[in-house]
PDB file of N, CA and C in Angstrom:
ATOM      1  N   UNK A   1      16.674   4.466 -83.464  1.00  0.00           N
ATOM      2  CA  UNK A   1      17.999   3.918 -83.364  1.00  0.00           C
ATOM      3  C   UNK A   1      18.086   2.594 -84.113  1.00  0.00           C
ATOM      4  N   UNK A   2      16.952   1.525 -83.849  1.00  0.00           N
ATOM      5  CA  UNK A   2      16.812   0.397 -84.395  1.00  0.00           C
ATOM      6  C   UNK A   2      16.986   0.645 -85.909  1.00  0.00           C
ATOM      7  N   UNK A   3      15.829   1.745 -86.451  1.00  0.00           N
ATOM      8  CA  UNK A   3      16.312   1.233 -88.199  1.00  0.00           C
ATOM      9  C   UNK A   3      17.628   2.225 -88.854  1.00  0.00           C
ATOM     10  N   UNK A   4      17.583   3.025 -88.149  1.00  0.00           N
ATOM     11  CA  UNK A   4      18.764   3.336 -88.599  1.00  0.00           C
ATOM     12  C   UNK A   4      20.400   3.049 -88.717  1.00  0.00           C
ATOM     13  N   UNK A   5      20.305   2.061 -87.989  1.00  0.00           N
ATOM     14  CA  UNK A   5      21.395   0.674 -87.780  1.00  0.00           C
ATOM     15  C   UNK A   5      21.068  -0.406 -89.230  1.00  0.00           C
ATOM     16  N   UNK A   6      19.784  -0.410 -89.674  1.00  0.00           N
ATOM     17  CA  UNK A   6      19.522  -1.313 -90.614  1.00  0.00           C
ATOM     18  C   UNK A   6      20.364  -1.105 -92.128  1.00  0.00           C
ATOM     19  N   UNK A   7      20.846  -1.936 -92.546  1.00  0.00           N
ATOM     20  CA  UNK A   7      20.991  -1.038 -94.133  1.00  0.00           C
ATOM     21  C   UNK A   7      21.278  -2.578 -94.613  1.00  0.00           C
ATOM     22  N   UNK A   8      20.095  -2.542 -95.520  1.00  0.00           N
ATOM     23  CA  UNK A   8      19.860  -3.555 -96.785  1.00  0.00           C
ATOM     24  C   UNK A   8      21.004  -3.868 -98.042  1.00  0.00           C
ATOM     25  N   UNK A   9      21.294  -2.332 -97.720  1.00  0.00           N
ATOM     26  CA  UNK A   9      21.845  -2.789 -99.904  1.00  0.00           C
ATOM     27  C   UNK A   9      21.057  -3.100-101.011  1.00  0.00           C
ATOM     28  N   UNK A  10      19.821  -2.136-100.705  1.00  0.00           N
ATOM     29  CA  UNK A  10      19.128  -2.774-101.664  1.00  0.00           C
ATOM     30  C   UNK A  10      19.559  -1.934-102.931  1.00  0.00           C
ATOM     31  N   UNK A  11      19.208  -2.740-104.342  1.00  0.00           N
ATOM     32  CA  UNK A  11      19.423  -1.352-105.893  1.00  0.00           C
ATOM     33  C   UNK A  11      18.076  -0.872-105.680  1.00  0.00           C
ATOM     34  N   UNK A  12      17.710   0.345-106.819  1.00  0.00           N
ATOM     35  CA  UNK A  12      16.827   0.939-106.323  1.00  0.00           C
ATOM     36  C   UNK A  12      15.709   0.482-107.141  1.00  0.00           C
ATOM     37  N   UNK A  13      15.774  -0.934-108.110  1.00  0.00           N
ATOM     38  CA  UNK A  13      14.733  -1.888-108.421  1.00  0.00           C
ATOM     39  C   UNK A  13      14.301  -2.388-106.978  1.00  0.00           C
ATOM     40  N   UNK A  14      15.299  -2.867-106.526  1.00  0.00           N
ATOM     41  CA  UNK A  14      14.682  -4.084-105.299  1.00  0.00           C
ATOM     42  C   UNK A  14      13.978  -3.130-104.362  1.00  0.00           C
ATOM     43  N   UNK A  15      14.204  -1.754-104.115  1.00  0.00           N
ATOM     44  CA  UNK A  15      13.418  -1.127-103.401  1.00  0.00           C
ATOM     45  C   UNK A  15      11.997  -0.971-104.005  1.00  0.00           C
ATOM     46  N   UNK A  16      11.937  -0.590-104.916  1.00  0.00           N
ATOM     47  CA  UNK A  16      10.754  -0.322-106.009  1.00  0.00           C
ATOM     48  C   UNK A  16       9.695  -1.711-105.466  1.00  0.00           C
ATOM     49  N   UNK A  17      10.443  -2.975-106.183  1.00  0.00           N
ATOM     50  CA  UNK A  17      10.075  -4.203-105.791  1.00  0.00           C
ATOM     51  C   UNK A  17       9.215  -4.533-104.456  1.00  0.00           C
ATOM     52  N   UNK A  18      10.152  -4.355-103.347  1.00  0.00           N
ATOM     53  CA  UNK A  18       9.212  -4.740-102.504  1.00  0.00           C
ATOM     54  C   UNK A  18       8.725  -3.890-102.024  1.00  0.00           C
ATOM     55  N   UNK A  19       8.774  -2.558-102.034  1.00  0.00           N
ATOM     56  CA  UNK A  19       7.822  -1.440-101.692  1.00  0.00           C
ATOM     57  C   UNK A  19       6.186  -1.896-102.090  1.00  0.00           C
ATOM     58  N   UNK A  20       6.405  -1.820-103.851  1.00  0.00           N
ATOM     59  CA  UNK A  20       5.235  -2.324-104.058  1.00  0.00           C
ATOM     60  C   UNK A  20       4.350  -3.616-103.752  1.00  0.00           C
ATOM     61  N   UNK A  21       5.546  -4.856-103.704  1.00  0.00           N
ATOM     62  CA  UNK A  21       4.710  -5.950-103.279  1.00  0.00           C
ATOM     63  C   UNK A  21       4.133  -5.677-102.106  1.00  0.00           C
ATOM     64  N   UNK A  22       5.104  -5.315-100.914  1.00  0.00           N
ATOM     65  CA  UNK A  22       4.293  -4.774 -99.825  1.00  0.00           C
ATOM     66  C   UNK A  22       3.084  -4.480 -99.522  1.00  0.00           C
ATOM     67  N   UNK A  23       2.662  -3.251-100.310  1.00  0.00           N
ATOM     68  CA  UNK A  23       1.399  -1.991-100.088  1.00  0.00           C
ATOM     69  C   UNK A  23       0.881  -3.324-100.956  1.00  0.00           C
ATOM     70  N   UNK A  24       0.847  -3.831-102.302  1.00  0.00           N
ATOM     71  CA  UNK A  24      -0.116  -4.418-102.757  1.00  0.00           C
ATOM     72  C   UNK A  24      -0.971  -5.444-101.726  1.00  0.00           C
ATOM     73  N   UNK A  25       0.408  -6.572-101.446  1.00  0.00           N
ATOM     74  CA  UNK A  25      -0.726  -7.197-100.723  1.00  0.00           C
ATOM     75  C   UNK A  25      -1.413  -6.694 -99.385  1.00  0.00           C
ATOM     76  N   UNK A  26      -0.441  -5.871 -98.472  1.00  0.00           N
ATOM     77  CA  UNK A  26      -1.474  -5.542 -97.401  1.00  0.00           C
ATOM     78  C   UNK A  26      -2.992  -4.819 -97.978  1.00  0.00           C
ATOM     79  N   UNK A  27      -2.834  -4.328 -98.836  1.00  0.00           N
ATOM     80  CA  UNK A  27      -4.163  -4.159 -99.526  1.00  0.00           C
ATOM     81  C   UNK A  27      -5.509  -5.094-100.010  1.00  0.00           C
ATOM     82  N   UNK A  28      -4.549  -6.246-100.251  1.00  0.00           N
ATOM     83  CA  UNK A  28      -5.519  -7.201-100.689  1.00  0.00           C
ATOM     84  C   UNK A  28      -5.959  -7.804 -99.176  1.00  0.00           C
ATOM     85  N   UNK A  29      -5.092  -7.926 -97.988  1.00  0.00           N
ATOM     86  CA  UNK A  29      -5.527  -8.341 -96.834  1.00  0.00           C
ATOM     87  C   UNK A  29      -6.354  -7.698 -95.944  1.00  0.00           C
ATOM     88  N   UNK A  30      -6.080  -6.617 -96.504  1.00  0.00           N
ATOM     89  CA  UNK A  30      -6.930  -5.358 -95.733  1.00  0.00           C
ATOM     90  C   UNK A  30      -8.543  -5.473 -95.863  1.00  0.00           C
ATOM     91  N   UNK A  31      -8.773  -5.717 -97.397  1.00  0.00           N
ATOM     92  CA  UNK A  31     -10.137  -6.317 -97.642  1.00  0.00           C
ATOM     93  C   UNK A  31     -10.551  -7.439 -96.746  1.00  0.00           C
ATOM     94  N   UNK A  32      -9.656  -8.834 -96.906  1.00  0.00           N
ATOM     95  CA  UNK A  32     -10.042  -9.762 -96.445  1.00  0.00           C
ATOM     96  C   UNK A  32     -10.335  -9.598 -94.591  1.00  0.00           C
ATOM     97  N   UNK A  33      -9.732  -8.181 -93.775  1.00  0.00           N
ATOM     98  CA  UNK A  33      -9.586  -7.887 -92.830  1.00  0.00           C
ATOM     99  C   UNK A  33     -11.128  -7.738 -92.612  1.00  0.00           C
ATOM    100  N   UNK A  34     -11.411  -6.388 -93.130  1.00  0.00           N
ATOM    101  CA  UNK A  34     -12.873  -5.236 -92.591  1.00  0.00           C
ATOM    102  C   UNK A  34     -14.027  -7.119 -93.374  1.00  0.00           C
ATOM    103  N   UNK A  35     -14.030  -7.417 -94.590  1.00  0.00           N
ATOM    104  CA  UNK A  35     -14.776  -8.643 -94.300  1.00  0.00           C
ATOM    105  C   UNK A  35     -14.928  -9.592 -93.545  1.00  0.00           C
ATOM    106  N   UNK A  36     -14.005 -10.233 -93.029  1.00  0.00           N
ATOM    107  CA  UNK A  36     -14.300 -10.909 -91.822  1.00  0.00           C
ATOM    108  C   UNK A  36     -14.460 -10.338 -90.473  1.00  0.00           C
ATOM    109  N   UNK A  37     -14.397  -9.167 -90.466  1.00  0.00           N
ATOM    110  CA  UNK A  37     -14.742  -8.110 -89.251  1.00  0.00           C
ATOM    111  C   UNK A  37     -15.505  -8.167 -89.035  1.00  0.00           C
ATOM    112  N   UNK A  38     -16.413  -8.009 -89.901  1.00  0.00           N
ATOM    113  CA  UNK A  38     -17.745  -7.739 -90.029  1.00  0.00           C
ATOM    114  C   UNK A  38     -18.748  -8.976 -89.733  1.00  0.00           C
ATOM    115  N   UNK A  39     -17.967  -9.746 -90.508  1.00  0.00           N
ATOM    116  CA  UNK A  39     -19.211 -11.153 -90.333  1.00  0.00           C
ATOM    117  C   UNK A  39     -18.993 -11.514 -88.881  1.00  0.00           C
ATOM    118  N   UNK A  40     -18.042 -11.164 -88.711  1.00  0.00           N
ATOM    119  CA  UNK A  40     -17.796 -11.477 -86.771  1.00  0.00           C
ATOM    120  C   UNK A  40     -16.691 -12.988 -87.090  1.00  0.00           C
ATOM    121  N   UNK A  41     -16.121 -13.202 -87.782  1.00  0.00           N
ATOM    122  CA  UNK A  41     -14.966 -14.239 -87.970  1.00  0.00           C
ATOM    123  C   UNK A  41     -13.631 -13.854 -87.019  1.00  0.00           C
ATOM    124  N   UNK A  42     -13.714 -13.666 -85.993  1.00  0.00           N
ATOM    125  CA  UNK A  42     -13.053 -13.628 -84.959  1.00  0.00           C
ATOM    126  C   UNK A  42     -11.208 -13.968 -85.379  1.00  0.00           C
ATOM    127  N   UNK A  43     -11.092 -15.110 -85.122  1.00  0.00           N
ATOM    128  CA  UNK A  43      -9.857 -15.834 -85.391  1.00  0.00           C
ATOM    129  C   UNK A  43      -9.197 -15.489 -87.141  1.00  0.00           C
ATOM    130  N   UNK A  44      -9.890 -15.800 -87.843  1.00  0.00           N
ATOM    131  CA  UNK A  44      -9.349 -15.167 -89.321  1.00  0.00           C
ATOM    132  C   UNK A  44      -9.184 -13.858 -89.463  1.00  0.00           C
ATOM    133  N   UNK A  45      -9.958 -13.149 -88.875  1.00  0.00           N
ATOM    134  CA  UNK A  45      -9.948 -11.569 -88.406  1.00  0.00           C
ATOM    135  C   UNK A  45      -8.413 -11.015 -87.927  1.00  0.00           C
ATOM    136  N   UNK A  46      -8.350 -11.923 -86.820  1.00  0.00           N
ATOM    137  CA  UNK A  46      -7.205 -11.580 -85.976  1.00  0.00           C
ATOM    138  C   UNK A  46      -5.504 -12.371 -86.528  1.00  0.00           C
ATOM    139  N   UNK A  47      -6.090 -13.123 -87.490  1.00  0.00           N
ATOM    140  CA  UNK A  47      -4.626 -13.623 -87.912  1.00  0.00           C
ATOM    141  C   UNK A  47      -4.161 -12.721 -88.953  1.00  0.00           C
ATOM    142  N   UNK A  48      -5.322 -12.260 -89.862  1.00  0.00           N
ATOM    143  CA  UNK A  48      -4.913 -11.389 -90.657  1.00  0.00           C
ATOM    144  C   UNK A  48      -4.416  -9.968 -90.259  1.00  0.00           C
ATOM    145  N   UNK A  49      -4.823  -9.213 -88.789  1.00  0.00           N
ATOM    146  CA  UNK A  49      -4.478  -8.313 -88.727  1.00  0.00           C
ATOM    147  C   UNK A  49      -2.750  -8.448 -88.469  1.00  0.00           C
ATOM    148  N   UNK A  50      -2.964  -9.277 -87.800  1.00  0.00           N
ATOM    149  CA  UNK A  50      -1.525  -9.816 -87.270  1.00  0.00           C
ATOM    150  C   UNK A  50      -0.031  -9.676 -88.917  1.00  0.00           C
ATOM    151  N   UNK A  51      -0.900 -10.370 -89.775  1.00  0.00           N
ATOM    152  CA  UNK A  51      -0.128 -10.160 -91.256  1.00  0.00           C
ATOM    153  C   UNK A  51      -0.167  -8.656 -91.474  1.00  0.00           C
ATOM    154  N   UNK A  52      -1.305  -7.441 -91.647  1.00  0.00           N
ATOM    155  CA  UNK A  52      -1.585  -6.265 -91.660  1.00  0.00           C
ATOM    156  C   UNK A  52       0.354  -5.610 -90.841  1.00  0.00           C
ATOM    157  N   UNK A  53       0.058  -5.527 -89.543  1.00  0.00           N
ATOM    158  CA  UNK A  53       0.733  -5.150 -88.621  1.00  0.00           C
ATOM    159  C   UNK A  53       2.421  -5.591 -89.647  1.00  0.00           C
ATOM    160  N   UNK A  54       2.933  -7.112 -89.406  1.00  0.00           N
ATOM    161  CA  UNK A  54       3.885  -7.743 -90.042  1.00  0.00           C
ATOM    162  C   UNK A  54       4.207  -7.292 -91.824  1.00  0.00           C
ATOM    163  N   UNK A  55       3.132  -7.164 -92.004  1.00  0.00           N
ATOM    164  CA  UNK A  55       3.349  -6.323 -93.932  1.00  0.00           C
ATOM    165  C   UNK A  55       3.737  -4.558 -93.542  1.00  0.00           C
ATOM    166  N   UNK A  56       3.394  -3.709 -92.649  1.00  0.00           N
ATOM    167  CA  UNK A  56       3.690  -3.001 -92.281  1.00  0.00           C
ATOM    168  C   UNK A  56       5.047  -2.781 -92.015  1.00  0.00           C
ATOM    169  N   UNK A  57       5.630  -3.402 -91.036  1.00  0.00           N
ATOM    170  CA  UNK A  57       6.743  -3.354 -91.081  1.00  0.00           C
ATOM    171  C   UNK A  57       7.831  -3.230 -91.776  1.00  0.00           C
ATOM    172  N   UNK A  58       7.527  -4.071 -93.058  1.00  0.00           N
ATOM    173  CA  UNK A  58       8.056  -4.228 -94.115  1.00  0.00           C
ATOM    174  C   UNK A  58       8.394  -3.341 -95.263  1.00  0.00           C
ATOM    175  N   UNK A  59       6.633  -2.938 -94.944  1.00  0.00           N
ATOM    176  CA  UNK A  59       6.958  -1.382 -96.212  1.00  0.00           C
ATOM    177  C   UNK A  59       7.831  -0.287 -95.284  1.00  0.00           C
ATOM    178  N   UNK A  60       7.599  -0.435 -93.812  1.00  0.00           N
ATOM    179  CA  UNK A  60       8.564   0.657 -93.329  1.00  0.00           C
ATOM    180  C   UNK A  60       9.771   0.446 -93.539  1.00  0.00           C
ATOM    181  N   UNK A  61      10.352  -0.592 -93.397  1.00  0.00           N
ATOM    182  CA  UNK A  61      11.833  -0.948 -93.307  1.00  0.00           C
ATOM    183  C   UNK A  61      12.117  -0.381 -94.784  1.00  0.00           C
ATOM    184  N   UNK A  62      11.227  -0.821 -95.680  1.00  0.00           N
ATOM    185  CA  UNK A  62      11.595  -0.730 -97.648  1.00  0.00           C
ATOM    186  C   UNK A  62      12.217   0.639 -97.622  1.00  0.00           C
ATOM    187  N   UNK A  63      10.832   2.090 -97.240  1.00  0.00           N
ATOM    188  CA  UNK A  63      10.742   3.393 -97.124  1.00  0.00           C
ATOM    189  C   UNK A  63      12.143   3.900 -96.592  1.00  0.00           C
ATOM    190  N   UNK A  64      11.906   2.911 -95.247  1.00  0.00           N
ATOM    191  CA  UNK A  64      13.693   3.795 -94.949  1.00  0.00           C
ATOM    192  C   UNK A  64      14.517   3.936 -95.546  1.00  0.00           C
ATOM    193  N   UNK A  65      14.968   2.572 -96.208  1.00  0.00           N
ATOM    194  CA  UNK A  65      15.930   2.434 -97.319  1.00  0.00           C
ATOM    195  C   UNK A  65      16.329   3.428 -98.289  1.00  0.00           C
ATOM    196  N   UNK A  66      15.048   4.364 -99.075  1.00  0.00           N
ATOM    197  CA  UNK A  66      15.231   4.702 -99.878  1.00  0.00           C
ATOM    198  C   UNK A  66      13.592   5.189-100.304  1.00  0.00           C
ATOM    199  N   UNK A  67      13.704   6.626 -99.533  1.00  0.00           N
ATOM    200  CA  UNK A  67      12.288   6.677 -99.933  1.00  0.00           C
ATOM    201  C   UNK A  67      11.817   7.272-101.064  1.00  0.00           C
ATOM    202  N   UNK A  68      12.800   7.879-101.868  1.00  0.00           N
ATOM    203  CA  UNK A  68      12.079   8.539-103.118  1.00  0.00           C
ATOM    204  C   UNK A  68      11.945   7.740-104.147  1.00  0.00           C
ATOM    205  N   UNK A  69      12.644   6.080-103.962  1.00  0.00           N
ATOM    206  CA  UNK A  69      11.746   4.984-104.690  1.00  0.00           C
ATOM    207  C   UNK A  69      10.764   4.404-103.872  1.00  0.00           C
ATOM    208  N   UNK A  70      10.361   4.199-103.029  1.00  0.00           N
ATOM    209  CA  UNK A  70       9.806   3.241-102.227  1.00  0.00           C
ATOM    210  C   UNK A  70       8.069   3.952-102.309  1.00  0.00           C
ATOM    211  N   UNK A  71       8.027   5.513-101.662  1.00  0.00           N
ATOM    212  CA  UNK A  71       6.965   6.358-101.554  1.00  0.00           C
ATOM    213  C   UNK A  71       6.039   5.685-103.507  1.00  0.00           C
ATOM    214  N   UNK A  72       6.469   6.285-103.937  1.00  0.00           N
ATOM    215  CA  UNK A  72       5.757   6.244-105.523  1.00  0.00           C
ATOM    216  C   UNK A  72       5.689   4.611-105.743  1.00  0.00           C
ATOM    217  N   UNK A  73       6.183   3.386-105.218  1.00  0.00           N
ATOM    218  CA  UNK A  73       6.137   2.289-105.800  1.00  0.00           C
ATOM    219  C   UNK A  73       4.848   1.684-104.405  1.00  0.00           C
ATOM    220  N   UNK A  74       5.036   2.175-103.597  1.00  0.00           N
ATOM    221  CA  UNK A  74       3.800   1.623-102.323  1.00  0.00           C
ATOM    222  C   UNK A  74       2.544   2.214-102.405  1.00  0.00           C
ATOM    223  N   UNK A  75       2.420   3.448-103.325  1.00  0.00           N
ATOM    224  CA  UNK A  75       1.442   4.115-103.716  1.00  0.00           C
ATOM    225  C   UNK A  75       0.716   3.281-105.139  1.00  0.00           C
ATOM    226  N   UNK A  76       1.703   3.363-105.869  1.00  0.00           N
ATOM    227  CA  UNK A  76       0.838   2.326-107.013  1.00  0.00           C
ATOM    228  C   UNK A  76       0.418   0.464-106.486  1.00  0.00           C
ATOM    229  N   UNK A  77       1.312   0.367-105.538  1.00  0.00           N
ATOM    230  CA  UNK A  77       1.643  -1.072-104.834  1.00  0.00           C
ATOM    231  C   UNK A  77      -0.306  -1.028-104.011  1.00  0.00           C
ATOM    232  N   UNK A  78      -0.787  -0.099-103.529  1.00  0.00           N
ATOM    233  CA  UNK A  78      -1.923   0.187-103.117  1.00  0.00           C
ATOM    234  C   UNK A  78      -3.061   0.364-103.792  1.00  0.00           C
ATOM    235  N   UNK A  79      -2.738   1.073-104.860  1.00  0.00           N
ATOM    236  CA  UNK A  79      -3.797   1.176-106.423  1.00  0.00           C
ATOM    237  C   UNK A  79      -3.826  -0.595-106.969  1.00  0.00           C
ATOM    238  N   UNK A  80      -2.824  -1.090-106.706  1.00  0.00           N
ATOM    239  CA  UNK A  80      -3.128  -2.240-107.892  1.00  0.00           C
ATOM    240  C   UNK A  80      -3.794  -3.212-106.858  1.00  0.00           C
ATOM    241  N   UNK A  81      -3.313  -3.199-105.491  1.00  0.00           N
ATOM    242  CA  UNK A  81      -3.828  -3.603-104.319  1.00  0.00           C
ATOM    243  C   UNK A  81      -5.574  -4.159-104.474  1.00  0.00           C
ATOM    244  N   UNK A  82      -5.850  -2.693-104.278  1.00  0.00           N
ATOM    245  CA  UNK A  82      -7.515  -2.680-104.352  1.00  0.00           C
ATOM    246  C   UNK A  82      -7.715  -3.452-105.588  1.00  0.00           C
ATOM    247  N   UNK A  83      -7.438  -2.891-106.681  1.00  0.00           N
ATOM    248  CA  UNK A  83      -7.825  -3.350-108.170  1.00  0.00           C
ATOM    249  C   UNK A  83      -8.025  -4.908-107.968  1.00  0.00           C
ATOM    250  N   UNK A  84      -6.981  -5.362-107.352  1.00  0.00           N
ATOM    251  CA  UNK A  84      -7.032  -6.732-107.358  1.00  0.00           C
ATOM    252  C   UNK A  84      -8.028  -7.640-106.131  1.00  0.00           C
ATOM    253  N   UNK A  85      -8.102  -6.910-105.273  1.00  0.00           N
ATOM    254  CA  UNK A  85      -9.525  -7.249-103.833  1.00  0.00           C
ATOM    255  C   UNK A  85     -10.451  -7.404-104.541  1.00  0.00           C
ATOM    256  N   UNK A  86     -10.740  -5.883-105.195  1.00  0.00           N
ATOM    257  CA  UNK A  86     -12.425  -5.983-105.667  1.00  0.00           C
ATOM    258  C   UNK A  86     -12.605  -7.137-107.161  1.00  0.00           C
ATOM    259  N   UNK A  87     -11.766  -6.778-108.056  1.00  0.00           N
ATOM    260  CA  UNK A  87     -11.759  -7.960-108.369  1.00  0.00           C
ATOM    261  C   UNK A  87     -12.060  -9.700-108.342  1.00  0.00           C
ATOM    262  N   UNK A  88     -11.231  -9.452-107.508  1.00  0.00           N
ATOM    263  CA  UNK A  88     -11.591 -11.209-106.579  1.00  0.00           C
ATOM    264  C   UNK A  88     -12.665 -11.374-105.903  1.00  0.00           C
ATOM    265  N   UNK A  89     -13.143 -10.045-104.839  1.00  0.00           N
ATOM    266  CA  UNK A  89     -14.046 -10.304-104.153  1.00  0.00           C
ATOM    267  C   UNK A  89     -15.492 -10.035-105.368  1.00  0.00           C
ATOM    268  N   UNK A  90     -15.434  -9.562-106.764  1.00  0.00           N
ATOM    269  CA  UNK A  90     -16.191  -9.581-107.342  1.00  0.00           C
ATOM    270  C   UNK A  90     -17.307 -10.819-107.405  1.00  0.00           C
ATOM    271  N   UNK A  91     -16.488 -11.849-107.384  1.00  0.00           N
ATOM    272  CA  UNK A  91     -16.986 -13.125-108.466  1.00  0.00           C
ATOM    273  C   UNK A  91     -17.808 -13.372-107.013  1.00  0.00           C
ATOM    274  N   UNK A  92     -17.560 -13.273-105.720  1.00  0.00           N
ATOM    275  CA  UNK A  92     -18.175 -13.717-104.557  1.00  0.00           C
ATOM    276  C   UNK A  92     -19.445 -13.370-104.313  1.00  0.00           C
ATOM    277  N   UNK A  93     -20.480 -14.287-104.315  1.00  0.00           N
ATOM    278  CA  UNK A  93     -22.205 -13.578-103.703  1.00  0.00           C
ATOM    279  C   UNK A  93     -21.776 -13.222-102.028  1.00  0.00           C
ATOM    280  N   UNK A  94     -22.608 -12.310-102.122  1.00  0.00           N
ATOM    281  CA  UNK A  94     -22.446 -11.485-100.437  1.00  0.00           C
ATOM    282  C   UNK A  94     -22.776 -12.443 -99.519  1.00  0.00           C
ATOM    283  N   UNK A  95     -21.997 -12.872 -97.982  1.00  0.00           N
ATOM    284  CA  UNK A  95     -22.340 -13.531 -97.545  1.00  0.00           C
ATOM    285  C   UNK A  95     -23.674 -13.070 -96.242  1.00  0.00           C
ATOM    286  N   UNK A  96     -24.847 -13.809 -96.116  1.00  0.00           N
ATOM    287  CA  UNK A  96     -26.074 -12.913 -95.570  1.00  0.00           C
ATOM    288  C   UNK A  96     -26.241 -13.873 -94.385  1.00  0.00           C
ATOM    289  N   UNK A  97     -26.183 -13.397 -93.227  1.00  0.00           N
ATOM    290  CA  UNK A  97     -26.100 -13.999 -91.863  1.00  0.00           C
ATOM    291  C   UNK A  97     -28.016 -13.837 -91.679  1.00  0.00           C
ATOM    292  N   UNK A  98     -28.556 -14.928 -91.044  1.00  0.00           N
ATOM    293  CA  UNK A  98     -30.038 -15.164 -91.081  1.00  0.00           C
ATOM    294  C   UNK A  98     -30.302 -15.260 -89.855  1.00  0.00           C
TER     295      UNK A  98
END
């Protein structure tokens, strides 16, 4: 009932738009997520999921709008996502708990 009360106005650039920004960055946070998971970073862990959850939303609301732009732009929005994690997390030496 809630999103279907919603209506943006978006053109079907601006859907494109933030579809993809969306999926991209929860992608790039998603990394920064399962890494600090792991090291046991508790609090950075949990703020980021919190963004995860909140970027979610977002691509849902986009999708509703208009999903036969939104689907294909959150899909590449996810490809460039990663591209850009591993990337970054490239240049980083592994961090080794002793």
């Amino acid at each position: 009932m809630f999103a279907s009360s919603l209506n943006f106005n978006f053109s079907p650039w601006m859907t494109v738009l933030v579809g993809f920004l969306s999926v991209m960055v929860a992608d790039i946070v998603w990394v920064l997520y399962i890494r600090w998971s792991t090291q046991g970073r508790m609090v950075r862990a949990g703020v980021v999921s919190a963004l995860l959850v909140f970027n979610g939303w977002v691509g849902l609301l986009t999708l509703l709008g208009n999903p036969h732009y939104a689907i294909p732009a959150e899909m590449l929005g996810a490809f460039c996502g990663t591209c850009i994690a591993i990337r970054i997390d490239r240049g980083k030496p592994p961090d080794r708990k002793t």
